[in-house]
Protein backbone atom coordinates (compact mmCIF):
# COMPACT_ATOMS: atom_id res chain seq x y z
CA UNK A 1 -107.28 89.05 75.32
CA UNK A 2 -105.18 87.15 77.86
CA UNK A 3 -101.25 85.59 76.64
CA UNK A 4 -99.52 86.96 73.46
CA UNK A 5 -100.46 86.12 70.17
CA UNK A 6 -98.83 87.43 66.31
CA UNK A 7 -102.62 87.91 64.79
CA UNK A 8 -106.23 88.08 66.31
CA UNK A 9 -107.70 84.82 65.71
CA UNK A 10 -110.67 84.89 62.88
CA UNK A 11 -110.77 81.01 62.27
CA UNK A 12 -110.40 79.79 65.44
CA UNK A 13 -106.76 79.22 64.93
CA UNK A 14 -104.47 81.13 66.66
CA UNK A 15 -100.23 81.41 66.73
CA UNK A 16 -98.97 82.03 69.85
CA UNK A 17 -95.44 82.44 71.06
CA UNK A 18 -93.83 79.59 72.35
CA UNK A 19 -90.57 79.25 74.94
CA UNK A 20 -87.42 80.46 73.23
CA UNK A 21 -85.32 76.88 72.21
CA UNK A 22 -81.48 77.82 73.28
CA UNK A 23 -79.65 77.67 69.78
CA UNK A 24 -77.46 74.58 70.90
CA UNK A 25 -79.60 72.07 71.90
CA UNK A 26 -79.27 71.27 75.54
CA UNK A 27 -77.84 74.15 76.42
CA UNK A 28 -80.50 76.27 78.36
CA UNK A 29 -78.61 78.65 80.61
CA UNK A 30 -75.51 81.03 79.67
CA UNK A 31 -73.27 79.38 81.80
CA UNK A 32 -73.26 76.07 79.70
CA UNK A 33 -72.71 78.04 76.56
CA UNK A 34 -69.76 79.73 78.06
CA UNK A 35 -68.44 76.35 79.21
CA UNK A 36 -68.64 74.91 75.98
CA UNK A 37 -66.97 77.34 74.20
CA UNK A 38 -63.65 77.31 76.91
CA UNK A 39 -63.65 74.03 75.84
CA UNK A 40 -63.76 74.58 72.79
CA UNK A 41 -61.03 77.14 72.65
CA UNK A 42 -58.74 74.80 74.71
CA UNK A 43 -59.33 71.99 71.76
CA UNK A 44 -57.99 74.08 69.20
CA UNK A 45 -54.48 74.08 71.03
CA UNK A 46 -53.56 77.09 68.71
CA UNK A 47 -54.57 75.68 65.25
CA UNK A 48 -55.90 78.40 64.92
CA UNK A 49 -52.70 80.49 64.99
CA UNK A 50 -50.44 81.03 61.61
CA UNK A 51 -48.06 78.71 60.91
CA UNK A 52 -44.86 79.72 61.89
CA UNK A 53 -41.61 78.13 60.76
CA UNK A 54 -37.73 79.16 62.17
CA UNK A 55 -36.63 79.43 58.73
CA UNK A 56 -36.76 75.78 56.92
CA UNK A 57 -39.68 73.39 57.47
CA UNK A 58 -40.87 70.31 55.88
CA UNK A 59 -41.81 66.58 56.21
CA UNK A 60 -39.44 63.57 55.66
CA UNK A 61 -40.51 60.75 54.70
CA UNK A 62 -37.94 57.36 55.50
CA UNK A 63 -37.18 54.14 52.95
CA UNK A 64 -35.34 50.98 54.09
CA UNK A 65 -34.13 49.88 57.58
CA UNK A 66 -32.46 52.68 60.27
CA UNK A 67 -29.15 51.09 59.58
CA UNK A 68 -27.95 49.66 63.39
CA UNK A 69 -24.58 51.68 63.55
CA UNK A 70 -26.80 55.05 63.58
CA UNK A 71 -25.66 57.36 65.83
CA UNK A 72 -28.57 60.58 64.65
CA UNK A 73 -29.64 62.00 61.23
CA UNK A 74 -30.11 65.52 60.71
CA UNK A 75 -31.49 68.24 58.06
CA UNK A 76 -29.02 71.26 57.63
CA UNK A 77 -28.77 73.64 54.70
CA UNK A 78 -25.56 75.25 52.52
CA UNK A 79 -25.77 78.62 51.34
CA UNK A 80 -23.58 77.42 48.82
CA UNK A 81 -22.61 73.70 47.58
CA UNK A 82 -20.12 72.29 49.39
CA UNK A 83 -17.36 70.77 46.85
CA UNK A 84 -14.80 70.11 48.97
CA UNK A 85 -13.79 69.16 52.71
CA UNK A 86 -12.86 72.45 53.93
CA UNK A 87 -16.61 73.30 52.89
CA UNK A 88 -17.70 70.14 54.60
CA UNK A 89 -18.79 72.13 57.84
CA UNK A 90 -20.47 75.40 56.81
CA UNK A 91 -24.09 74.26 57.23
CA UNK A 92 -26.54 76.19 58.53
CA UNK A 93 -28.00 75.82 61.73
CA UNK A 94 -24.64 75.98 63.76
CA UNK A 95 -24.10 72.17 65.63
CA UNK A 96 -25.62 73.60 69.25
CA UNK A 97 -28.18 73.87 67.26
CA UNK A 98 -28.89 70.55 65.56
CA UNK A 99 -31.96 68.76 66.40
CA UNK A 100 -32.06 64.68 65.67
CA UNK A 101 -35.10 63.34 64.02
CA UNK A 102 -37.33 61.23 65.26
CA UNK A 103 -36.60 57.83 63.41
CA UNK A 104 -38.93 54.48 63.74
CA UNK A 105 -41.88 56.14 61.93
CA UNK A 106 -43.29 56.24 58.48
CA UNK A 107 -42.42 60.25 58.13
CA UNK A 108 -41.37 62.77 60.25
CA UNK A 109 -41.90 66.66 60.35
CA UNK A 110 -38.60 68.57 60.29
CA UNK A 111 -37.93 72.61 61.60
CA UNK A 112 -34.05 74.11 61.15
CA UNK A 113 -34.04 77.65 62.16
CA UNK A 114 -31.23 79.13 59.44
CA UNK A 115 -31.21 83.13 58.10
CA UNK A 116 -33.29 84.46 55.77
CA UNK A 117 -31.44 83.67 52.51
CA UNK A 118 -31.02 81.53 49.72
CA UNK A 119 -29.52 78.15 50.17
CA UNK A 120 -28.30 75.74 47.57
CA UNK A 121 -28.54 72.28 49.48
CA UNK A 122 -31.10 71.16 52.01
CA UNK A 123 -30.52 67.62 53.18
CA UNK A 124 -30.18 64.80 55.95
CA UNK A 125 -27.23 64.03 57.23
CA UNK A 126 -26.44 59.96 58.59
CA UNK A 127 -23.88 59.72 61.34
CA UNK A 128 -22.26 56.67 62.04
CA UNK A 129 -21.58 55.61 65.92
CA UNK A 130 -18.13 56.76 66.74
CA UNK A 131 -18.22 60.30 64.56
CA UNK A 132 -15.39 62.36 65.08
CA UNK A 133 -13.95 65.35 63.14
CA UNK A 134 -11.10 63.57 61.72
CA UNK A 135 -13.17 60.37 60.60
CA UNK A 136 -15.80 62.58 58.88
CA UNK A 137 -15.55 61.03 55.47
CA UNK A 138 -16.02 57.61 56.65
CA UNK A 139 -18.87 58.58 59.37
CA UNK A 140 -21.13 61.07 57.35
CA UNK A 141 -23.56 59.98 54.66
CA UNK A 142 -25.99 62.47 52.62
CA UNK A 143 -28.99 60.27 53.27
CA UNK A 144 -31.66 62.33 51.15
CA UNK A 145 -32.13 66.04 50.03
CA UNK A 146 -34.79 68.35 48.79
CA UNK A 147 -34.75 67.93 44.72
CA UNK A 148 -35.49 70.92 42.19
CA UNK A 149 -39.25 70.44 41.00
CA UNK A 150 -38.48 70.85 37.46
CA UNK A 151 -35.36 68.65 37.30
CA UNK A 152 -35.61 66.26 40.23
CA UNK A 153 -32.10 65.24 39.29
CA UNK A 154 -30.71 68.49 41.41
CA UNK A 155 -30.47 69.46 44.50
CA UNK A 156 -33.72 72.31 44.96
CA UNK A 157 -32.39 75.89 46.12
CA UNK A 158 -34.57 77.27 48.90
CA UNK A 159 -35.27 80.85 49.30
CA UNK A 160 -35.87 81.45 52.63
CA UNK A 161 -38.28 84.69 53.36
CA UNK A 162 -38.34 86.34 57.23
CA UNK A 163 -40.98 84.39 57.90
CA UNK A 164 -39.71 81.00 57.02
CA UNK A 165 -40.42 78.64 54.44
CA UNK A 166 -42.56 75.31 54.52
CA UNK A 167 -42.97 72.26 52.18
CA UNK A 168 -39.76 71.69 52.25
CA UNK A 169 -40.20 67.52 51.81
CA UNK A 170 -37.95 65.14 50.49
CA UNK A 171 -36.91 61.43 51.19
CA UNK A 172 -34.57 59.71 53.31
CA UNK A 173 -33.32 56.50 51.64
CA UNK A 174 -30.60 54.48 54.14
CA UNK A 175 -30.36 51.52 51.30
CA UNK A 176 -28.96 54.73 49.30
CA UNK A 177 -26.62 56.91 50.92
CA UNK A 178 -23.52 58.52 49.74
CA UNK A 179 -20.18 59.67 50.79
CA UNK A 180 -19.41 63.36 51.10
CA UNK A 181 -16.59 63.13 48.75
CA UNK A 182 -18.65 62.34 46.04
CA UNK A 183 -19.72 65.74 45.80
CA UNK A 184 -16.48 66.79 45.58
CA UNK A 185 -14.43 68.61 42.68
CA UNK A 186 -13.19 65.65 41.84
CA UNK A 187 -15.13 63.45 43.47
CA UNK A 188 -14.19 60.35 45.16
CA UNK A 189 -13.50 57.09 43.73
């Protein structure tokens, strides 16, 4: 018998092996397959990769009109409350260090890179054109922070592991922004 064939034809029918069909259609020689899958590995632009966060990550999300007079807003973090002005300034990450978000959008993803740790108050910060040290109280608004799940009345504490923490979200209200002082002990009028 002449060609290849899986059984020796009693009825007249016969199977006979056919040309090999490359598993992605339209692909026929090695070199295409190898193309496609560069390209392919390019496309995933590391999604692929864990997700790694400098310490505190998260998405804001913004409510009410960027007032005009804003100079930047930015998320920092307190190890401990701050409840008075000396404590006004011991945020976490250090100011060289303080990135602006991105405003104009609907909600913006946020990365601070703090210590590992455990920190009391994670929120944005609104300064006014013209901040300076000595006009902090009437230049710096708390803007938003990240509430306690169970009681969304309180600030959430974040524990912050070696590898960083994410879901940190929260909203950024400017048509409700407060004072510093008024987290004070006493607060301000």
């Amino acid at each position: 018998m002449t060609g290849s064939t899986l059984f020796r034809a009693q009825t007249g029918v016969k199977l006979t092996l056919g040309p090999v069909a490359p598993i992605i259609a339209g692909m026929g020689s090695r070199l295409s397959r190898a193309a496609l899958c560069a390209a392919a590995t390019v496309a995933c632009n590391q999604g692929l990769q864990p997700n790694s966060c400098p310490g505190i990550c998260g998405t804001v999300r913004f409510a009410a009109a960027v007032p005009d007079s804003t100079q930047a807003v930015y998320v920092v973090a307190y190890h401990t409350f701050p409840h008075s002005r000396d404590s006004l300034f011991t945020f976490q990450p250090p100011v060289a260090a303080l990135q602006p978000l991105a405003l104009g959008t609907a909600s913006v993803f946020y990365a601070i890179p703090v210590e590992t740790g455990r920190y009391e108050w994670v929120l944005a910060v609104w300064v006014k054109q013209g901040f300076t040290l000595a006009n902090a109280d009437s230049t710096l608004r708390e803007a938003g922070y990240y509430r306690d799940p169970a009681d969304t009345s309180l600030p959430g504490v974040v524990n912050v592991p070696a590898q960083g923490v994410t879901g940190i979200d929260f909203l950024i209200d400017f048509g409700h922004m407060h004072a510093p002082c008024r987290y004070y002990e006493p607060p301000c009028p």
